[in-house]
C-alpha atoms as a PDB file:
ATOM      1  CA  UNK A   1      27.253 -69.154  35.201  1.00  0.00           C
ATOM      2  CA  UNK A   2      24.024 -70.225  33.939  1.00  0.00           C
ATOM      3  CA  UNK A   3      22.846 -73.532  36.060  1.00  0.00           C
ATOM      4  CA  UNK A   4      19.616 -75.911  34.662  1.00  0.00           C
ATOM      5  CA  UNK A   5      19.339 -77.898  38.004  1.00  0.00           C
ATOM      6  CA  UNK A   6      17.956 -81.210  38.085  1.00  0.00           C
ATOM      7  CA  UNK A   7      16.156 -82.008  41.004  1.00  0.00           C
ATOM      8  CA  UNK A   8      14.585 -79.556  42.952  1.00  0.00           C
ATOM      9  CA  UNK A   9      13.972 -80.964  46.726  1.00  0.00           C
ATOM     10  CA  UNK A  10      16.055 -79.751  49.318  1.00  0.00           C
ATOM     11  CA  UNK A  11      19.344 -79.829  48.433  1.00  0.00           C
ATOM     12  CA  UNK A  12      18.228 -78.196  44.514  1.00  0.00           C
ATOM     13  CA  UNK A  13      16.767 -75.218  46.743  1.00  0.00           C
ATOM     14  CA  UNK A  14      19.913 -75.115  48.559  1.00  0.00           C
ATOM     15  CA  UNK A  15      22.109 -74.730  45.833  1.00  0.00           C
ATOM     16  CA  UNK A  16      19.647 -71.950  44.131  1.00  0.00           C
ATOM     17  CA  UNK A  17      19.924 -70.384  47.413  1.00  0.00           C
ATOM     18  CA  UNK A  18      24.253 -69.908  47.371  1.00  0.00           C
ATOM     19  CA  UNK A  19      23.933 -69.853  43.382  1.00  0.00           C
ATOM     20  CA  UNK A  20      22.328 -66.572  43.355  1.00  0.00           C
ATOM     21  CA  UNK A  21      23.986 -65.189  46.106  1.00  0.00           C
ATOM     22  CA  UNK A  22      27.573 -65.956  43.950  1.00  0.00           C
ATOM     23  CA  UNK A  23      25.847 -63.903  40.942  1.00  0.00           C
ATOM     24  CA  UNK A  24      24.808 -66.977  39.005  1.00  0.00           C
ATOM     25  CA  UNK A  25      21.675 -67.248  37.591  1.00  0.00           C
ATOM     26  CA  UNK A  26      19.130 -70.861  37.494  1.00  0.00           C
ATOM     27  CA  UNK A  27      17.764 -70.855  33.957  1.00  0.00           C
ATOM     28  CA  UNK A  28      15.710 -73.934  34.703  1.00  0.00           C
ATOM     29  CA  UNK A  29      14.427 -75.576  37.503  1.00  0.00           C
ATOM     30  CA  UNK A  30      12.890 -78.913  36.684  1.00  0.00           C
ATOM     31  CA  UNK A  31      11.550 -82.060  38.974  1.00  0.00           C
ATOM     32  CA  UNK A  32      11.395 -84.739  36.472  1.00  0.00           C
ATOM     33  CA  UNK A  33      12.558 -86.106  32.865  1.00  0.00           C
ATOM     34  CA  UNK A  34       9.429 -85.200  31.448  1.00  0.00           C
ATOM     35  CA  UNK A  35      10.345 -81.170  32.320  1.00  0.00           C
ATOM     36  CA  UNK A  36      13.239 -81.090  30.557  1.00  0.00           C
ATOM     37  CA  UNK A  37      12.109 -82.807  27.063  1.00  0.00           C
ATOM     38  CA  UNK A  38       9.828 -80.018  27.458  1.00  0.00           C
ATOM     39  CA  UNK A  39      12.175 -77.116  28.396  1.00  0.00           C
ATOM     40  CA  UNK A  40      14.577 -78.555  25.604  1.00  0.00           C
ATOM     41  CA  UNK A  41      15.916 -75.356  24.008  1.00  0.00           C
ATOM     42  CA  UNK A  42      15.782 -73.423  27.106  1.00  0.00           C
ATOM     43  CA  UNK A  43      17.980 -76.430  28.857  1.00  0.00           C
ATOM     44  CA  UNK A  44      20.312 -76.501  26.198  1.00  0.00           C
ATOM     45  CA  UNK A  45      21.207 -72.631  26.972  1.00  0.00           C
ATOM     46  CA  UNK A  46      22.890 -73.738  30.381  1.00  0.00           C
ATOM     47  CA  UNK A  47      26.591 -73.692  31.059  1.00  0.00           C
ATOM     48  CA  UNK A  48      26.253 -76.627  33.281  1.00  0.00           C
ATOM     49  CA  UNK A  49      23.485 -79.201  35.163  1.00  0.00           C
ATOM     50  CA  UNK A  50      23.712 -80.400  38.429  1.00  0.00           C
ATOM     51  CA  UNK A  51      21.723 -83.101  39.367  1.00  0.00           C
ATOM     52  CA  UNK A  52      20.184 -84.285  42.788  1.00  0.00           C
ATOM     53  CA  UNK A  53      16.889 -86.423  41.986  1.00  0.00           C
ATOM     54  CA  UNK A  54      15.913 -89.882  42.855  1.00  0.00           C
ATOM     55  CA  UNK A  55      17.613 -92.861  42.156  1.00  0.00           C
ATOM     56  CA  UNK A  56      15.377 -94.421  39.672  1.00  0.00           C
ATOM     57  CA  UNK A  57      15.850 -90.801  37.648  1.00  0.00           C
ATOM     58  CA  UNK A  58      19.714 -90.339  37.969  1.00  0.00           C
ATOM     59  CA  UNK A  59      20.684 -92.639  34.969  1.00  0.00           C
ATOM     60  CA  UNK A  60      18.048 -90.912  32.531  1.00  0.00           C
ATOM     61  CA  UNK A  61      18.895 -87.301  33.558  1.00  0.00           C
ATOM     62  CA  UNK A  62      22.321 -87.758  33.583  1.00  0.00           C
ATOM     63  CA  UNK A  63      21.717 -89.382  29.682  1.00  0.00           C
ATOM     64  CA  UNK A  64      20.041 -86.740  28.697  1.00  0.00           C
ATOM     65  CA  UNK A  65      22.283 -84.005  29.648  1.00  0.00           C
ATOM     66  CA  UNK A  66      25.580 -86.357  28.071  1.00  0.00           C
ATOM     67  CA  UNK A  67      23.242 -86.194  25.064  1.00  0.00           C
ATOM     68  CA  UNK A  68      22.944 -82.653  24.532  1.00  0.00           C
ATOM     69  CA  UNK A  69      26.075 -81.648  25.309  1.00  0.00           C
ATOM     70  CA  UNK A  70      25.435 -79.982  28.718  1.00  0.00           C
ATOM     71  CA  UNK A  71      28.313 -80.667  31.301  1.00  0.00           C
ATOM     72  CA  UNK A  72      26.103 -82.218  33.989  1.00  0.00           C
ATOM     73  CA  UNK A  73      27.473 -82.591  38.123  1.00  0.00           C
ATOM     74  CA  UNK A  74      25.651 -84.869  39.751  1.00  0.00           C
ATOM     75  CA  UNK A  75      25.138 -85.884  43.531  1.00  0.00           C
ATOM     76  CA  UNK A  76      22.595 -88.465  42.864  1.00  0.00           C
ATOM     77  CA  UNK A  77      23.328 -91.849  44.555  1.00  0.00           C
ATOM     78  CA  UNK A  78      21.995 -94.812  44.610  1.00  0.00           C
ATOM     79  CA  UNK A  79      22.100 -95.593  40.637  1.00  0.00           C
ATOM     80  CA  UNK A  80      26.080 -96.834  40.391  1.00  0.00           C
ATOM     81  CA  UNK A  81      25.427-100.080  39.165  1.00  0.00           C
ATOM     82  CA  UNK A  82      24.594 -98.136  35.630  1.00  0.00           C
ATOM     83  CA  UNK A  83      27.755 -95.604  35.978  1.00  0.00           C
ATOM     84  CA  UNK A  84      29.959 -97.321  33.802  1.00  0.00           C
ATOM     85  CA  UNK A  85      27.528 -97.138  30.795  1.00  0.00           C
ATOM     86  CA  UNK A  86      27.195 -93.166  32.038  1.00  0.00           C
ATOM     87  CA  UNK A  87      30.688 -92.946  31.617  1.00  0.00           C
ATOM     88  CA  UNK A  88      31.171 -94.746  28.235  1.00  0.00           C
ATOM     89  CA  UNK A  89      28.288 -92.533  26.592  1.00  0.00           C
ATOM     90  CA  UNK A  90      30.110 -89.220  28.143  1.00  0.00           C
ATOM     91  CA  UNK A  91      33.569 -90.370  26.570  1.00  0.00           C
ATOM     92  CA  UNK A  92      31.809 -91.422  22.855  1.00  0.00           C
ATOM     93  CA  UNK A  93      29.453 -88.093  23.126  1.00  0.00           C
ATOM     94  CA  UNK A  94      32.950 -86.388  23.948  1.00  0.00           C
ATOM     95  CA  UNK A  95      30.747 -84.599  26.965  1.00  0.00           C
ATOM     96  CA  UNK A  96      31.724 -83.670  30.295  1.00  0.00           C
ATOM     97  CA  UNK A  97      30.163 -85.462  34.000  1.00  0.00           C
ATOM     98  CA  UNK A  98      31.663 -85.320  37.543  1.00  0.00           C
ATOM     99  CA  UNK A  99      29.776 -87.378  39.883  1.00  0.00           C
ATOM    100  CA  UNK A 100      30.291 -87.964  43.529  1.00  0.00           C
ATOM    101  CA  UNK A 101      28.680 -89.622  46.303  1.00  0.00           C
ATOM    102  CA  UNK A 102      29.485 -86.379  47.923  1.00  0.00           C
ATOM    103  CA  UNK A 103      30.275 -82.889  47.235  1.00  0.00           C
ATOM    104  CA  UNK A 104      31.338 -81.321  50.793  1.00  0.00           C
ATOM    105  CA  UNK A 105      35.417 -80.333  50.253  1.00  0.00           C
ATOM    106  CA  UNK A 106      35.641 -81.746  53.789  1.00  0.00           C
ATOM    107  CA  UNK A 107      34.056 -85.465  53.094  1.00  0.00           C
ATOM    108  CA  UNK A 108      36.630 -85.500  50.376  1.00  0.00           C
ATOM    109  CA  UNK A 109      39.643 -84.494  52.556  1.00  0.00           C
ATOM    110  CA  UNK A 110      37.821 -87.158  54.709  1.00  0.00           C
ATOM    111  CA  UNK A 111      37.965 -89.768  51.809  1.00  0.00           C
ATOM    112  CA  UNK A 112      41.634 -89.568  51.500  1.00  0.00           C
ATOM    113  CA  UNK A 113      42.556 -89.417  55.484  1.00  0.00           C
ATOM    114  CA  UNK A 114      40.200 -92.567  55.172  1.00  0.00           C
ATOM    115  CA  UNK A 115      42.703 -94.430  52.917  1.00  0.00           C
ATOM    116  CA  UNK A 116      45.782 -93.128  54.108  1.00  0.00           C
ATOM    117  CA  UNK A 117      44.802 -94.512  57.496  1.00  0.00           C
ATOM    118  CA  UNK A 118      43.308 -98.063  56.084  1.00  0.00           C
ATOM    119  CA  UNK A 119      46.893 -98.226  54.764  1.00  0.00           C
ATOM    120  CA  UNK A 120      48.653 -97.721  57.792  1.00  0.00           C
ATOM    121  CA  UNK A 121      46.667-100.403  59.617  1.00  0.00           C
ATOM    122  CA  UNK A 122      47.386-102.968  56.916  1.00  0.00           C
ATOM    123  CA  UNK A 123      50.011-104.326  59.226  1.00  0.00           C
ATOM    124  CA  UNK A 124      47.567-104.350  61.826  1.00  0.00           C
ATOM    125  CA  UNK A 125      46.093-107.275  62.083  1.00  0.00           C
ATOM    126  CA  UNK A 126      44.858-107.316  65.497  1.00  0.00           C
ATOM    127  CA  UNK A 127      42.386-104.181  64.947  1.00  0.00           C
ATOM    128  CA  UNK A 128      39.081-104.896  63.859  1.00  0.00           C
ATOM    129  CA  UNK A 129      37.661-102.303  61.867  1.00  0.00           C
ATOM    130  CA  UNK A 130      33.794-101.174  60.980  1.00  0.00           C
ATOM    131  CA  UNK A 131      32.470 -98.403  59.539  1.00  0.00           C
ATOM    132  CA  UNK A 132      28.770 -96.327  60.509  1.00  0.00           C
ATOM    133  CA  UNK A 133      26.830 -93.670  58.701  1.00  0.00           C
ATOM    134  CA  UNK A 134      23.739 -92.119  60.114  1.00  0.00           C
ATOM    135  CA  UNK A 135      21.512 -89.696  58.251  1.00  0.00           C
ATOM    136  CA  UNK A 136      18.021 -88.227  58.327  1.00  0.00           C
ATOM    137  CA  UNK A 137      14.912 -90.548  57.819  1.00  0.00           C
ATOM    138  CA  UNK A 138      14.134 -89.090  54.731  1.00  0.00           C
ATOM    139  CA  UNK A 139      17.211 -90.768  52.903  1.00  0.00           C
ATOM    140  CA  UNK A 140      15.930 -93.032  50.190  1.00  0.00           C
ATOM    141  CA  UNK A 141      19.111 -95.231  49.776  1.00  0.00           C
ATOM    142  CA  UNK A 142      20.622 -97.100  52.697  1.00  0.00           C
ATOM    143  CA  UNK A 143      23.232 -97.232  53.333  1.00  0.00           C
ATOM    144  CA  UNK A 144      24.824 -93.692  51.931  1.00  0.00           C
ATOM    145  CA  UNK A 145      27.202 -93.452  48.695  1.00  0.00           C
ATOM    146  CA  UNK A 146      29.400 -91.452  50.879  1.00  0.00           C
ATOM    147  CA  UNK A 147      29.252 -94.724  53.319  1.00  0.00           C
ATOM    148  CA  UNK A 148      29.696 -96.854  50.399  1.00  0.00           C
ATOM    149  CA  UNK A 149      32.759 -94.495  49.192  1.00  0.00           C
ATOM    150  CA  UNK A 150      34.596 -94.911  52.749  1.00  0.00           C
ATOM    151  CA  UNK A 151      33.872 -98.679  52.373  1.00  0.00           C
ATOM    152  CA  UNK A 152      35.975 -98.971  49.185  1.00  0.00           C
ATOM    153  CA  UNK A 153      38.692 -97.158  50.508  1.00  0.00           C
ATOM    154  CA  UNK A 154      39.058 -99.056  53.303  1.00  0.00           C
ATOM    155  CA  UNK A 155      38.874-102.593  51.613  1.00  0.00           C
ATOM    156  CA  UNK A 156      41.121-100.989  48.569  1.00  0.00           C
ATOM    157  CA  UNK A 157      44.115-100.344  50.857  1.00  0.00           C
ATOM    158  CA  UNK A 158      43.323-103.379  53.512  1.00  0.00           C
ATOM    159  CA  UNK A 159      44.519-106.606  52.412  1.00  0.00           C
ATOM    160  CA  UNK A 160      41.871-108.677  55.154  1.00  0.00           C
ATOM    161  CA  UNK A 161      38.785-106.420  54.163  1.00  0.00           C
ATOM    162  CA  UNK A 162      37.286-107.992  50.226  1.00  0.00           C
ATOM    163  CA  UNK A 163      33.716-106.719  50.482  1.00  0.00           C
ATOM    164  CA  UNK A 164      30.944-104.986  52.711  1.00  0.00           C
ATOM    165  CA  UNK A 165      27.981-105.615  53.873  1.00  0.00           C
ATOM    166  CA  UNK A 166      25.193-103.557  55.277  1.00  0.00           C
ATOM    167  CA  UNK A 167      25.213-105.522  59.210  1.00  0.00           C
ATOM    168  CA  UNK A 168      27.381-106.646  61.418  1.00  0.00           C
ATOM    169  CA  UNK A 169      29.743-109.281  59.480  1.00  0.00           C
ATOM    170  CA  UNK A 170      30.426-112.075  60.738  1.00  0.00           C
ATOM    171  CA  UNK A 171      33.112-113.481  58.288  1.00  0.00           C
ATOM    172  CA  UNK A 172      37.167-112.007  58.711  1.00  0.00           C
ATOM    173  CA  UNK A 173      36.782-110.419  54.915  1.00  0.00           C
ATOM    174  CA  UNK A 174      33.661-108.968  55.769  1.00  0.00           C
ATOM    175  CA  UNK A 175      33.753-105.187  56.258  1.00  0.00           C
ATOM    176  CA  UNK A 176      30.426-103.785  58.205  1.00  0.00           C
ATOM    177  CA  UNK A 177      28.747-100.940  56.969  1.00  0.00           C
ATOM    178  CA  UNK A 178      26.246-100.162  59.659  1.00  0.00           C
ATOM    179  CA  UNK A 179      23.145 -97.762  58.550  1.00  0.00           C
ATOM    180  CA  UNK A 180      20.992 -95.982  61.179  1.00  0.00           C
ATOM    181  CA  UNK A 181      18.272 -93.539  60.117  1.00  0.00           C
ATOM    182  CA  UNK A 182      17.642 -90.700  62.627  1.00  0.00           C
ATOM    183  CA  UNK A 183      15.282 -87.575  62.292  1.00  0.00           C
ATOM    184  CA  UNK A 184      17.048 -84.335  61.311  1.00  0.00           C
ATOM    185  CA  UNK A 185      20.551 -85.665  61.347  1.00  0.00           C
ATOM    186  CA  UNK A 186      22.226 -84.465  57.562  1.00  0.00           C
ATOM    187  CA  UNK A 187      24.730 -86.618  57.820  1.00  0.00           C
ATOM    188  CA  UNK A 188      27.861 -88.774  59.946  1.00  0.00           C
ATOM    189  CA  UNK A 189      30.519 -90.788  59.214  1.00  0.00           C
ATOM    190  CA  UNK A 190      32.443 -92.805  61.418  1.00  0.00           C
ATOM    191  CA  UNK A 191      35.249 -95.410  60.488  1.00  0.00           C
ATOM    192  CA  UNK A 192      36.141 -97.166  63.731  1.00  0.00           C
ATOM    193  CA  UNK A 193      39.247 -99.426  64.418  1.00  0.00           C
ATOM    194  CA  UNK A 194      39.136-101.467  67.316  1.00  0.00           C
ATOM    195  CA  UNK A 195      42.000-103.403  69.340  1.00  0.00           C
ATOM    196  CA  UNK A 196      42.093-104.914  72.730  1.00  0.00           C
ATOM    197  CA  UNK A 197      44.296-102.049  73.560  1.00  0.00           C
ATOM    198  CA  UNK A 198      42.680 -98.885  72.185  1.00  0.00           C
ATOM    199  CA  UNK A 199      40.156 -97.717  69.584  1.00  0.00           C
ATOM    200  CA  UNK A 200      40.799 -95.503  66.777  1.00  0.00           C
ATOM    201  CA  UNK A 201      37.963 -93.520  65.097  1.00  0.00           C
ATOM    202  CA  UNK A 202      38.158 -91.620  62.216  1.00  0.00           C
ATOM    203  CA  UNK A 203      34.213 -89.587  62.362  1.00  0.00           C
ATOM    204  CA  UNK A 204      33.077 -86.574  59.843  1.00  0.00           C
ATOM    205  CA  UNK A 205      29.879 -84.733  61.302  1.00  0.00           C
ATOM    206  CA  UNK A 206      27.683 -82.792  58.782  1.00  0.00           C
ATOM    207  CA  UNK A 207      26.073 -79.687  60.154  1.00  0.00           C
ATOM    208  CA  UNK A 208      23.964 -78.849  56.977  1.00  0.00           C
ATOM    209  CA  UNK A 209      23.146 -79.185  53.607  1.00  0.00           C
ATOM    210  CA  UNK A 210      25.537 -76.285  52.776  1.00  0.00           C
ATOM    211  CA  UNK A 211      28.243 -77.672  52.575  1.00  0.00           C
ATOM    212  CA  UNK A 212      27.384 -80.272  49.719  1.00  0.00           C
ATOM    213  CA  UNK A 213      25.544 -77.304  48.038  1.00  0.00           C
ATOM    214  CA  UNK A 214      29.096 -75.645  48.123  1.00  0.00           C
ATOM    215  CA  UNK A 215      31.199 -78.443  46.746  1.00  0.00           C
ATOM    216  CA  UNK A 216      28.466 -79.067  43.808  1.00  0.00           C
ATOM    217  CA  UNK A 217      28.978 -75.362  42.945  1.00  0.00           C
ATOM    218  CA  UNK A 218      32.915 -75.079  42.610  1.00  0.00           C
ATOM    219  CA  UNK A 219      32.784 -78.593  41.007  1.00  0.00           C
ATOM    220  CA  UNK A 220      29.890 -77.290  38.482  1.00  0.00           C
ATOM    221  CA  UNK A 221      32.623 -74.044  37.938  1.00  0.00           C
ATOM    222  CA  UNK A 222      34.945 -76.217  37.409  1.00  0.00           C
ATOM    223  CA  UNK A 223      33.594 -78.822  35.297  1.00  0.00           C
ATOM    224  CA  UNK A 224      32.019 -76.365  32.494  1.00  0.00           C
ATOM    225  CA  UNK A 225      34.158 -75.364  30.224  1.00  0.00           C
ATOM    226  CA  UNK A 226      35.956 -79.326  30.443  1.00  0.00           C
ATOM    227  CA  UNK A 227      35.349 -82.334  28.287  1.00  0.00           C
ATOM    228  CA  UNK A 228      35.539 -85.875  29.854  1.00  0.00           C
ATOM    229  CA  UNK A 229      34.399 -87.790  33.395  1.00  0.00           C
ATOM    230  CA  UNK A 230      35.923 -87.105  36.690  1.00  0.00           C
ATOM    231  CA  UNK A 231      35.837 -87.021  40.304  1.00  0.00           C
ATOM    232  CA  UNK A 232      36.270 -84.603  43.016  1.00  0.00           C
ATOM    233  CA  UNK A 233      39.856 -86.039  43.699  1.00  0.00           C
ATOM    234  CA  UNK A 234      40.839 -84.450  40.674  1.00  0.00           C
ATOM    235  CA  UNK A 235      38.830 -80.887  41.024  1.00  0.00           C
ATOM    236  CA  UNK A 236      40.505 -81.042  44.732  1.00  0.00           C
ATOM    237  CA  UNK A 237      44.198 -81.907  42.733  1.00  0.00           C
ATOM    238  CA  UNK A 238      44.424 -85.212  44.892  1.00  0.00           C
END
């Protein structure tokens, strides 16, 4: 498979990293918009993009491979209020994208345990329910897509829940989304449930980067030869 990625901080050098080792080959490694106008050709060459770059890049990048036909996976968050217009360009350009606010196969086993349990506590009424993520200092967007992703699921199957917010709510439909920034720490997830009986908590712990790096690969495998938008839900055959 022959990758263009998009984005080349950390998690860009990660993927390289497995991408090799699986035989794959990285045609084009580029760090802004600007690089692949100018790599145009080259870029066009690639079986698939995946994208990890800034927010304020994501929407641009993500246009530009919908453009020129390149089936494009990207991990970007932070840029969602533009998605739908992604998605309508990808659908009229007959292209292919899969984003998610994250790629590791165990977060998304995590999304649906997430709503399965939301929905079992929708008769609950007495449990008060929260949800924290905590991630490395170097995270531009707070608080995490893959917080924001748990969020939805949660208010989606619980009737009491109608929005988040990023503190401690203090309204009944309020859910809390709680963000904490610690050095080194690539990621954790913990939906909490809370009665004056017991607690319930629901917690995914991330122990690299390699395991996004991973999920973006098999989702770029699978998304190449495919025409359309989708999410991991339906790589995964949820």
């Amino acid at each position: 498979m022959k990758i263009a990625l998009i984005g080349y901080g950390k998690m860009g050098k990660t993927i390289e990293k497995i991408a090799l080792n699986d035989g794959d080959s990285i045609i084009l490694r580029t760090k802004s918009n600007e690089d692949l106008k100018q790599n145009l050709e080259l870029f066009k060459t690639a079986d698939v993009a995946i994208e990890f770059s800034k927010p304020t890049a994501a929407f641009e990048n993500i246009a530009f491979c919908i453009d020129h036909q390149v089936p494009v996976v990207s991990g970007t968050t932070g840029w969602l209020d533009q998605y739908p217009v992604a998605k309508q360009m990808c659908e009229s350009k007959n292209s292919a994208l899969l984003y998610a606010s994250n790629f590791s196969i165990g977060v998304n086993i995590f999304f649906e345990v997430n709503r399965f349990l939301a929905k079992r506590m929708n008769a609950h009424a007495d449990y008060k329910v929260a949800i924290e993520e905590i991630h490395h200092t170097e995270k531009k967007d707070q608080p995490s897509g893959t917080g924001i992703t748990l969020a939805e699921g949660v208010i989606e199957m619980l009737d009491r829940k109608e929005k988040w917010v990023n503190q401690e709510g203090s309204i009944e439909n309020e859910l809390s989304l709680i963000s904490k920034r610690i050095d080194k720490v690539p990621g954790t997830h913990n939906i909490i449930y809370t009665s004056s009986i017991d607690t319930i908590e629901l917690k995914h712990t991330a122990h690299s980067r390699e395991g996004f790096a991973k999920g973006a690969l098999m989702a770029a495998r699978w998304l190449k030869d495919r025409k359309g938008v989708f999410e991991m839900k339906e790589m995964l055959g949820f």
